[in-house]
Protein backbone atom coordinates (compact mmCIF):
# COMPACT_ATOMS: atom_id res chain seq x y z
CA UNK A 1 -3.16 -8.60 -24.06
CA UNK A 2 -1.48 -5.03 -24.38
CA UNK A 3 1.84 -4.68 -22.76
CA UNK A 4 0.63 -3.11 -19.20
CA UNK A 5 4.49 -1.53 -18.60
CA UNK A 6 4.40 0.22 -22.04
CA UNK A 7 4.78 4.09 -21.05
CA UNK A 8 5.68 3.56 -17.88
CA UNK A 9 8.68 4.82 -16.10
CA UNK A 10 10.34 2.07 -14.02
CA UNK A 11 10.23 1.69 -10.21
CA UNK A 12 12.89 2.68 -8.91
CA UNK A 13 13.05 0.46 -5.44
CA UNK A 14 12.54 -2.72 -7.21
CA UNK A 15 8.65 -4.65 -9.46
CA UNK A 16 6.67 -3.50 -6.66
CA UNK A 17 6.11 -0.08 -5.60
CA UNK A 18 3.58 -1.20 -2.90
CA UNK A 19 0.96 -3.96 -2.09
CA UNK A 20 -2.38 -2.76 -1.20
CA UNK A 21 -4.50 -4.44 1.41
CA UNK A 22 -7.85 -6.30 0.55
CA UNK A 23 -10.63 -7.72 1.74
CA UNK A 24 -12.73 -7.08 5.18
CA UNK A 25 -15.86 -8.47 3.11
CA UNK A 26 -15.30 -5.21 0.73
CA UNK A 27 -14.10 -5.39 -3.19
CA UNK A 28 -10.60 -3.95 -3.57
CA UNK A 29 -10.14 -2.19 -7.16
CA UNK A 30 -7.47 -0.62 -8.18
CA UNK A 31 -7.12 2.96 -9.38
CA UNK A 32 -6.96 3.11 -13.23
CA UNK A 33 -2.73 4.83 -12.32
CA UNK A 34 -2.25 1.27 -10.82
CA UNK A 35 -0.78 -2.16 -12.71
CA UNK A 36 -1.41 -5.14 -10.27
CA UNK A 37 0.79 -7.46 -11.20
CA UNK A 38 -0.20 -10.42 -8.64
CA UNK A 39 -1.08 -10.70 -5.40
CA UNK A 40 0.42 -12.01 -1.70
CA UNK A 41 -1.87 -14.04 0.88
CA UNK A 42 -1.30 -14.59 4.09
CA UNK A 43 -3.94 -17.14 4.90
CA UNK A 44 -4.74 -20.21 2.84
CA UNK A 45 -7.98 -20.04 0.88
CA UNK A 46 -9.82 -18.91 -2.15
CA UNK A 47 -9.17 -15.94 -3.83
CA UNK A 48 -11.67 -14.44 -6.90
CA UNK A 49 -10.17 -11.60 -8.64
CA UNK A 50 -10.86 -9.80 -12.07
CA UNK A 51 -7.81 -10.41 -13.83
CA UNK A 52 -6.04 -8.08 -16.45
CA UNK A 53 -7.75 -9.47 -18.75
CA UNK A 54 -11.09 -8.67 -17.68
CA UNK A 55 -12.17 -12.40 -16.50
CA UNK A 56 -13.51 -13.08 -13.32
CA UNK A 57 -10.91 -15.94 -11.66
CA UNK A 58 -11.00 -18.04 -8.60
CA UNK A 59 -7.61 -19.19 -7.52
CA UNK A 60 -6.73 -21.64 -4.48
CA UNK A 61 -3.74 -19.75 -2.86
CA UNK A 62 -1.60 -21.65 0.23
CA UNK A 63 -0.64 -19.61 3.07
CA UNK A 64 1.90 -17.24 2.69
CA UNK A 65 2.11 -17.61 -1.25
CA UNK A 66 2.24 -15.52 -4.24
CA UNK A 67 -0.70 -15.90 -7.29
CA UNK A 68 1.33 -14.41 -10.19
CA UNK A 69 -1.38 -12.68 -12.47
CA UNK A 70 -2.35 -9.72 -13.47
CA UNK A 71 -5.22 -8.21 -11.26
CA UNK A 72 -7.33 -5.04 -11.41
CA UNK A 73 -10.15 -6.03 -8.57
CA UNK A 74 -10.22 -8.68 -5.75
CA UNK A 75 -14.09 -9.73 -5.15
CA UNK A 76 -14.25 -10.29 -1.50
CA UNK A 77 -17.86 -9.06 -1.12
CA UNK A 78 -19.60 -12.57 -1.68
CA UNK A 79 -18.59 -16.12 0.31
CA UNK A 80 -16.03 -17.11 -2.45
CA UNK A 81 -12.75 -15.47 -1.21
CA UNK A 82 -12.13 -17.50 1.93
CA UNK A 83 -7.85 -16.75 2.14
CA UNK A 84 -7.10 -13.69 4.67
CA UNK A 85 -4.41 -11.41 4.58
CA UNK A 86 -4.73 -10.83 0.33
CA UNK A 87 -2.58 -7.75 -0.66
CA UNK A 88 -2.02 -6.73 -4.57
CA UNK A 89 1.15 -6.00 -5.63
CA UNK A 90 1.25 -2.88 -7.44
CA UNK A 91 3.90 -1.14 -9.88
């Protein structure tokens, strides 16, 4: 895997420059300007996600925890992401 900071200016305010809200039953990608770099969940549960990679993942998260991967979509259209409260964390 390529180096997904490589060209990129760094954040000033810190790794994150924002977290983007997902799921509602709807997929969450990210715009092709966005690095996800993980992800935050607020409610315990499954999370599937297409990773950086490009492999579809399924990840048990605990509430209030981090899943420290690269992501560019969260799949919450199906049954299989159960967690609430999933937000990427973008640079």
């Amino acid at each position: 895997m390529g180096n997904p900071y490589k060209g990129r200016p760094p954040v000033q305010t810190g790794q994150v420059a924002d977290m983007i809200p997902c799921g509602n039953g709807v997929d969450t990608t990210l715009d092709s300007g966005d690095v996800g770099i993980g992800m935050y969940v607020t409610g315990a549960g499954n999370v599937k996600f297409l990773s950086a990679a490009g492999v579809e993942r399924t990840v048990a998260a605990a509430a209030n925890s981090y899943i420290i991967c690269g992501v560019s979509k969260v799949i919450d259209s199906g049954s299989e992401t159960t967690a609430t409260g999933v937000h990427i964390l973008v640079t």
